[in-house]
PDB file of N, CA and C in Angstrom:
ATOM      1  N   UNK A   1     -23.076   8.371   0.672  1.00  0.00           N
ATOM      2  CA  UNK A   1     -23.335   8.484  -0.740  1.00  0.00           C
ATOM      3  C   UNK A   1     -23.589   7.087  -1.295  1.00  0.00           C
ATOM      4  N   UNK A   2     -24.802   6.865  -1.916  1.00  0.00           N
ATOM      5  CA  UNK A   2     -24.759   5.891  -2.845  1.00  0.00           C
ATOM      6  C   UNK A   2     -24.043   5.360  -3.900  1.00  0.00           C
ATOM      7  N   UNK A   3     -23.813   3.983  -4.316  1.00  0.00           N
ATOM      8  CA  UNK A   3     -22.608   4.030  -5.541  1.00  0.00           C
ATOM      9  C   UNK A   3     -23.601   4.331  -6.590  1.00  0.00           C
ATOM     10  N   UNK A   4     -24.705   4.521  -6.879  1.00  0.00           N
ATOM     11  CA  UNK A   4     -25.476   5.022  -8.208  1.00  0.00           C
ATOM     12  C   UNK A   4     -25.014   6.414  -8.012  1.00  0.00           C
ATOM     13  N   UNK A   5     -25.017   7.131  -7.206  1.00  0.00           N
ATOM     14  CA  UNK A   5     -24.671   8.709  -6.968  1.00  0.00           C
ATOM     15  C   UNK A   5     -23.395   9.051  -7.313  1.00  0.00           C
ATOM     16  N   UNK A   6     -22.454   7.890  -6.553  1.00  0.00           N
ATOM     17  CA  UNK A   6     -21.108   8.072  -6.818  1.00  0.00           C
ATOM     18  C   UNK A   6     -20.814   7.516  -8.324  1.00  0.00           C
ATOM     19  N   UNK A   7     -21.306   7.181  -8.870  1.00  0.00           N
ATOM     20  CA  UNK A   7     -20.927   6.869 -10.561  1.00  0.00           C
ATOM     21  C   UNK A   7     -21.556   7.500 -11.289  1.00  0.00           C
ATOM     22  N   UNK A   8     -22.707   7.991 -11.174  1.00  0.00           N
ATOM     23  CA  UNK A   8     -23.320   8.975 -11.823  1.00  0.00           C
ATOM     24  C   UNK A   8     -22.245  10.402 -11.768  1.00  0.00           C
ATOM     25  N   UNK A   9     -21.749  10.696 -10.972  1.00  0.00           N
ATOM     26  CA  UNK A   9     -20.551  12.039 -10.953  1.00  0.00           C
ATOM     27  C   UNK A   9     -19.252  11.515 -11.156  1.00  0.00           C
ATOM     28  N   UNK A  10     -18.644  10.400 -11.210  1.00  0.00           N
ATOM     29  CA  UNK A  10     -17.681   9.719 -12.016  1.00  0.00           C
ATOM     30  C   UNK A  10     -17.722   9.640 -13.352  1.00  0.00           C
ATOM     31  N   UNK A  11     -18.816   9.632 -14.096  1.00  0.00           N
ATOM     32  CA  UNK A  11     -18.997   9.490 -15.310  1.00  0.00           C
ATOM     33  C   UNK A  11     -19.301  10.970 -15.995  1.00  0.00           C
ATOM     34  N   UNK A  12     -19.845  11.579 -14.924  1.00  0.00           N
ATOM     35  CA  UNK A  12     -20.118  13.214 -15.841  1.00  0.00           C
ATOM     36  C   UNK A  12     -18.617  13.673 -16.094  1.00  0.00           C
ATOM     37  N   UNK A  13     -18.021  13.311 -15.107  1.00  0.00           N
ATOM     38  CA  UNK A  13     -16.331  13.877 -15.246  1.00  0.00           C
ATOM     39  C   UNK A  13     -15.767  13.141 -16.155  1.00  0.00           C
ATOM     40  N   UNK A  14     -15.595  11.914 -16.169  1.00  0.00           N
ATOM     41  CA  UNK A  14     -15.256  11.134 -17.144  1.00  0.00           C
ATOM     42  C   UNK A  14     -13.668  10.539 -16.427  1.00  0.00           C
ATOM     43  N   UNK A  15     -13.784   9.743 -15.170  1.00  0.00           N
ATOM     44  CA  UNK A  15     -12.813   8.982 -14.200  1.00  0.00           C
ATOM     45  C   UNK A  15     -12.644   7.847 -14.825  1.00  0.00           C
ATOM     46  N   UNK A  16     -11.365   7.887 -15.456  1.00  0.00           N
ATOM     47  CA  UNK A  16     -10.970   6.371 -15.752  1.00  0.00           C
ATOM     48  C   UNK A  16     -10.976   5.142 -14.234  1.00  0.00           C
ATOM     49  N   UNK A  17     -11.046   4.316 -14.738  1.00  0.00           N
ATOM     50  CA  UNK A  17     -11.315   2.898 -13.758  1.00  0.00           C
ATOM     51  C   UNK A  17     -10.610   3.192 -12.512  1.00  0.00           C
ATOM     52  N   UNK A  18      -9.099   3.432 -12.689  1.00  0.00           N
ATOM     53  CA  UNK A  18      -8.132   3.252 -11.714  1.00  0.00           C
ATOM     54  C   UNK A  18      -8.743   3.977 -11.210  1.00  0.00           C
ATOM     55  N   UNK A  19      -8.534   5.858 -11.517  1.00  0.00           N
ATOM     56  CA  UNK A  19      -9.080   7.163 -10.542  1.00  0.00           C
ATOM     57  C   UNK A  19     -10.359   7.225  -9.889  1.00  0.00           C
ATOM     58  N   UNK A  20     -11.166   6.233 -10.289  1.00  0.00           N
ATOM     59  CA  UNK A  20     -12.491   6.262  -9.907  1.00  0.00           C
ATOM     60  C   UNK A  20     -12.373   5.216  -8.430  1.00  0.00           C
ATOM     61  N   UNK A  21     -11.522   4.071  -8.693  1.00  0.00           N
ATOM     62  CA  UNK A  21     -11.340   3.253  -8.029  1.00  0.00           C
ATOM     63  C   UNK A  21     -10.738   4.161  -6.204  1.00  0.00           C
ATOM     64  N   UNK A  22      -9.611   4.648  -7.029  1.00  0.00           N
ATOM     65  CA  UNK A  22      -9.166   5.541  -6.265  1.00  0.00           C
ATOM     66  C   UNK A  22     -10.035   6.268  -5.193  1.00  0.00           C
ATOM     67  N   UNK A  23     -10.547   7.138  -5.781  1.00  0.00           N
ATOM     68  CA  UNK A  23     -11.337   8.522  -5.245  1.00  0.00           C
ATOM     69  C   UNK A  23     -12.850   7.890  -3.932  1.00  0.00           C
ATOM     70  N   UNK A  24     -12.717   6.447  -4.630  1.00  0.00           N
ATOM     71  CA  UNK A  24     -14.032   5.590  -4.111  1.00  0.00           C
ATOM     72  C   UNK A  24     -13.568   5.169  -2.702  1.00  0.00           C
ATOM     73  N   UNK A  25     -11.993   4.812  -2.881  1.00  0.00           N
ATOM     74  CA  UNK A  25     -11.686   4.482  -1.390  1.00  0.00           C
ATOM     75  C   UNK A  25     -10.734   5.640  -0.501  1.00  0.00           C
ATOM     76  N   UNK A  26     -10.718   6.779  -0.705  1.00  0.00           N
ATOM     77  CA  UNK A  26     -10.896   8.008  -0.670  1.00  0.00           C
ATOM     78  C   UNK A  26     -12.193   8.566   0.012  1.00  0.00           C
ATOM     79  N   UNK A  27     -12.943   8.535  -0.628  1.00  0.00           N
ATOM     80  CA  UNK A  27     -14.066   9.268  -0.674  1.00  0.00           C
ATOM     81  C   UNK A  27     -15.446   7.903   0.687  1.00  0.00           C
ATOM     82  N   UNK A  28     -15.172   6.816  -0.066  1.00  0.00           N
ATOM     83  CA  UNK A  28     -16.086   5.912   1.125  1.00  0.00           C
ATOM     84  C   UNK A  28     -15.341   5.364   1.813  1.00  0.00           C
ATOM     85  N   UNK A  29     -14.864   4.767   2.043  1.00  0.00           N
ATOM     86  CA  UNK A  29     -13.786   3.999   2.405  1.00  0.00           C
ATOM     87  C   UNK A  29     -12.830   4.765   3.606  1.00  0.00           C
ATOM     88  N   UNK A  30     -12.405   6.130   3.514  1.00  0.00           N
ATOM     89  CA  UNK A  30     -12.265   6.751   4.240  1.00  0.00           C
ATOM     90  C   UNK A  30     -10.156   6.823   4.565  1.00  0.00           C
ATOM     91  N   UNK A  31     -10.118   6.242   3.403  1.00  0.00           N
ATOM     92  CA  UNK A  31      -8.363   5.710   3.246  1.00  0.00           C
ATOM     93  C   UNK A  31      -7.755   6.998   2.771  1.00  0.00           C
ATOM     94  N   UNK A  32      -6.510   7.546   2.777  1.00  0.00           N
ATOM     95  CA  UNK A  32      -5.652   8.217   2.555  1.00  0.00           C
ATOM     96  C   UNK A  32      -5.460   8.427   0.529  1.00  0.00           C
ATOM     97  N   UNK A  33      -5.120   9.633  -0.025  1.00  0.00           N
ATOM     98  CA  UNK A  33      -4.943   9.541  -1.033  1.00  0.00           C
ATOM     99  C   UNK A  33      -3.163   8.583  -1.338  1.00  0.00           C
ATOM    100  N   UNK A  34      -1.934   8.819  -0.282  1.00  0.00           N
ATOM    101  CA  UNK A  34      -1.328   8.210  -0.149  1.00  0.00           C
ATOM    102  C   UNK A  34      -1.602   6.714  -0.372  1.00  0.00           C
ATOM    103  N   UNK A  35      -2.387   5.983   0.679  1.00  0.00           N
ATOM    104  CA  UNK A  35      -2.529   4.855   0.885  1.00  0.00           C
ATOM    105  C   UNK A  35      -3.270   4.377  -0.116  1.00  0.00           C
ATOM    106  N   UNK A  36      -4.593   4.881  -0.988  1.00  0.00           N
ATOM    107  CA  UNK A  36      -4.986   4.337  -2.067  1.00  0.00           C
ATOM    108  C   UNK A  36      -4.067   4.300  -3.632  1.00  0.00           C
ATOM    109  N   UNK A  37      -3.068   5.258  -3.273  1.00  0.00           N
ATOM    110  CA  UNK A  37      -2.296   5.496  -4.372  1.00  0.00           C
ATOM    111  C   UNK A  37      -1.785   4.119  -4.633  1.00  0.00           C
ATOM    112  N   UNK A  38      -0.772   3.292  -3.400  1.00  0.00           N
ATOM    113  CA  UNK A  38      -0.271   2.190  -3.176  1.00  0.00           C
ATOM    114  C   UNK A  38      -0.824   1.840  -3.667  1.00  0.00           C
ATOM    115  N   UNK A  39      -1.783   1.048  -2.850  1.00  0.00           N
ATOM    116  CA  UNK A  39      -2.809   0.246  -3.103  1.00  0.00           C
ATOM    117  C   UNK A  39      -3.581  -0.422  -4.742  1.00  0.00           C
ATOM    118  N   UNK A  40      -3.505   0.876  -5.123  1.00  0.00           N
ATOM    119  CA  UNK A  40      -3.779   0.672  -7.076  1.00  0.00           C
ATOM    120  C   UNK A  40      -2.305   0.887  -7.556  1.00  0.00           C
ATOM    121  N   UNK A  41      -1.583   1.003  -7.251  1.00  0.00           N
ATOM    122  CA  UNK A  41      -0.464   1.220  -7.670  1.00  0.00           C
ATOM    123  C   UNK A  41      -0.264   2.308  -8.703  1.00  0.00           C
ATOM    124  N   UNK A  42      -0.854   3.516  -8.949  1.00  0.00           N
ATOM    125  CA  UNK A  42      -0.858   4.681  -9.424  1.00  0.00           C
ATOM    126  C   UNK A  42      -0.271   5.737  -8.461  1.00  0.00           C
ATOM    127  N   UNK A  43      -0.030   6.969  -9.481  1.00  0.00           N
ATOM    128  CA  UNK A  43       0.671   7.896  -8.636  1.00  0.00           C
ATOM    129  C   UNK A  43      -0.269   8.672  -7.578  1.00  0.00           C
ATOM    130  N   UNK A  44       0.441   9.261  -6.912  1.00  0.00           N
ATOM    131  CA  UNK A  44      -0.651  10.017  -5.897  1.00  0.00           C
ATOM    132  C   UNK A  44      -0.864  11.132  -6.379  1.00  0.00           C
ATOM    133  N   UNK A  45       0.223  11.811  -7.666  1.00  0.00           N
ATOM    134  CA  UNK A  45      -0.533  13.128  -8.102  1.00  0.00           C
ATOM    135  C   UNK A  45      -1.833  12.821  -9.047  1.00  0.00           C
ATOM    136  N   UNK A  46      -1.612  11.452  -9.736  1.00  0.00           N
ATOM    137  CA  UNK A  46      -3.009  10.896 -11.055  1.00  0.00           C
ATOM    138  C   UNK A  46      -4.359  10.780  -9.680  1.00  0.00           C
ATOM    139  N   UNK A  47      -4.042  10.321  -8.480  1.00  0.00           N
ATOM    140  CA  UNK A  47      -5.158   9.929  -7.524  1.00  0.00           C
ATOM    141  C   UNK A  47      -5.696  11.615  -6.854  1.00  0.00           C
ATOM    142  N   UNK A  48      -4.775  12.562  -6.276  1.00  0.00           N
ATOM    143  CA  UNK A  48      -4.305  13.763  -6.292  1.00  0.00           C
ATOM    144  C   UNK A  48      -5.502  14.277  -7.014  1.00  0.00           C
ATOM    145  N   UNK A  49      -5.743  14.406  -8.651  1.00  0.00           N
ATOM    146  CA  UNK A  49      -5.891  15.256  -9.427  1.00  0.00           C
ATOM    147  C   UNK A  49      -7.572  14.396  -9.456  1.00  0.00           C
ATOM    148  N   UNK A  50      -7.886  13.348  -9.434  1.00  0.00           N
ATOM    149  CA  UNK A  50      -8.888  12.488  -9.939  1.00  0.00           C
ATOM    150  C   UNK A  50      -9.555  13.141  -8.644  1.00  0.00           C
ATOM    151  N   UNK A  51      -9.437  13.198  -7.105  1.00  0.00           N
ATOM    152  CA  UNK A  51      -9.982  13.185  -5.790  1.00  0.00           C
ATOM    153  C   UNK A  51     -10.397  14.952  -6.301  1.00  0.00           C
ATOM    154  N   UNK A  52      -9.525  16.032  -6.370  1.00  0.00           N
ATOM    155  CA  UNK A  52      -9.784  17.071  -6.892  1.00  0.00           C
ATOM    156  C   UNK A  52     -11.396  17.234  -7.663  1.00  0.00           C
ATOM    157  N   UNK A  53     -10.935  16.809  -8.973  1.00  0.00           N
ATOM    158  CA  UNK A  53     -12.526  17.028  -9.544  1.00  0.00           C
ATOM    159  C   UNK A  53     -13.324  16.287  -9.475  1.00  0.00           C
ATOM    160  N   UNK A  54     -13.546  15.161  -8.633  1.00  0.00           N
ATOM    161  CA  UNK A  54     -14.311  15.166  -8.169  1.00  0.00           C
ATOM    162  C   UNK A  54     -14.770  15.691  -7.159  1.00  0.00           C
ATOM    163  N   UNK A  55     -14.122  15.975  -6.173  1.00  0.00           N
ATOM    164  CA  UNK A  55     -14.761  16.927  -4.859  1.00  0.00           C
ATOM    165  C   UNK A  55     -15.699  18.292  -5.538  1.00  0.00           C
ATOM    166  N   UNK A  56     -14.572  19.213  -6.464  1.00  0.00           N
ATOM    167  CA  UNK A  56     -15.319  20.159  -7.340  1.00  0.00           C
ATOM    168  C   UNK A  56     -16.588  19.867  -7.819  1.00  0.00           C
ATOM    169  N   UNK A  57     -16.936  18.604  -8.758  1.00  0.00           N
ATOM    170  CA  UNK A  57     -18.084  18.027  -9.433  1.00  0.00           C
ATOM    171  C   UNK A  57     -19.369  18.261  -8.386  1.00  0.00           C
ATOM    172  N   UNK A  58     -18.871  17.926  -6.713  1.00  0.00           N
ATOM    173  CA  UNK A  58     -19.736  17.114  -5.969  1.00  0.00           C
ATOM    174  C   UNK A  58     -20.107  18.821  -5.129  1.00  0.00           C
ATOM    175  N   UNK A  59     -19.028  19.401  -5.331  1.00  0.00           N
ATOM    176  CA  UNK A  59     -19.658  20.811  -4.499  1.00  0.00           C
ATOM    177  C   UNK A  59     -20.393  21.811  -5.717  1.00  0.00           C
ATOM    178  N   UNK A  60     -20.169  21.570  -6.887  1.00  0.00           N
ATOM    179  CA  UNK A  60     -20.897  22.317  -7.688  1.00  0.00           C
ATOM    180  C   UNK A  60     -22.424  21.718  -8.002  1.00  0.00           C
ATOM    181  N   UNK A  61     -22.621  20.373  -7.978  1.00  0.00           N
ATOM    182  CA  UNK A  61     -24.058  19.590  -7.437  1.00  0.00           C
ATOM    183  C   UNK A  61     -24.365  20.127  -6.372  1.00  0.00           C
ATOM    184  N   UNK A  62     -23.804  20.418  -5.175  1.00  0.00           N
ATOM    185  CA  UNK A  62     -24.534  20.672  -4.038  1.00  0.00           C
ATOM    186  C   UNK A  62     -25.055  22.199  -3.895  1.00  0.00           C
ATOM    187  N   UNK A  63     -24.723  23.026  -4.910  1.00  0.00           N
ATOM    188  CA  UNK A  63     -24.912  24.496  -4.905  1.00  0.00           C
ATOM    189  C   UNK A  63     -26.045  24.621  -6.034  1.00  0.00           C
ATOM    190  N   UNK A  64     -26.148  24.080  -6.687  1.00  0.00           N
ATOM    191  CA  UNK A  64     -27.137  23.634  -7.468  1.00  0.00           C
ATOM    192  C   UNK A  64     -28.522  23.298  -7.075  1.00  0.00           C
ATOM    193  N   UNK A  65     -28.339  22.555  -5.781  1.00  0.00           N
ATOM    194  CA  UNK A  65     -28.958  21.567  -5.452  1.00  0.00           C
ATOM    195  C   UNK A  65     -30.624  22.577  -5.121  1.00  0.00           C
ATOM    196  N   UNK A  66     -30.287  23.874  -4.539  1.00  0.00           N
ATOM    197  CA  UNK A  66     -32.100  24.250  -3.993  1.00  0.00           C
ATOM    198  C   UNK A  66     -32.708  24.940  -5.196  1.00  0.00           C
ATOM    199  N   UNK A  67     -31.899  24.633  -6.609  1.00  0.00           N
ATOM    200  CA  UNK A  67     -32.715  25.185  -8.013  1.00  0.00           C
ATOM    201  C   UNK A  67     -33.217  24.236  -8.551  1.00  0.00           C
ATOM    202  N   UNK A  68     -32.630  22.621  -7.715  1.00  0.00           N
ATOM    203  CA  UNK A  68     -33.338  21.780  -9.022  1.00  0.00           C
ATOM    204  C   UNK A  68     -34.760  21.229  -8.708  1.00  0.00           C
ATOM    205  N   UNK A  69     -35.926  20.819  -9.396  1.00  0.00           N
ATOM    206  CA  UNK A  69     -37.126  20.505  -8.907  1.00  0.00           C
ATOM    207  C   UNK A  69     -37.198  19.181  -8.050  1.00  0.00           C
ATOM    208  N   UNK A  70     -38.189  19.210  -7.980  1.00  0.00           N
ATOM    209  CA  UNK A  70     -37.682  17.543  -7.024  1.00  0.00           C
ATOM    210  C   UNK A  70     -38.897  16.728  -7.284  1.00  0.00           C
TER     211      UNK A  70
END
């Protein structure tokens, strides 16, 4: 995933800094929601809940995906 891709669906959701931060090393990065929790020093249910909708955001784009024009 690109980070224009990945902030473009950070922002439709509306991911504050930390959760975005979060979900980024999560999501690219390939780190633990545990271990990024540390890491930003936020909870793992705020990282938890942020990794959530976004995954949702990113599977409801992808179901989308053979209606939109190109």
């Amino acid at each position: 995933m690109r980070l224009e891709h990945f902030n473009h669906i950070a922002n439709l959701i509306g991911l504050k800094k930390k959760s975005r931060e979060a979900v980024w090393l999560i999501e690219i990065d390939g780190m633990t929601g545990y271990a990024a929790s540390r890491q930003l020093d936020i909870s793992q249910s705020t990282v938890s809940r942020a990794h959530a909708r976004f995954r949702k955001a990113l599977n409801e784009i992808n179901q989308l995906t053979p209606y939109l024009p190109l």
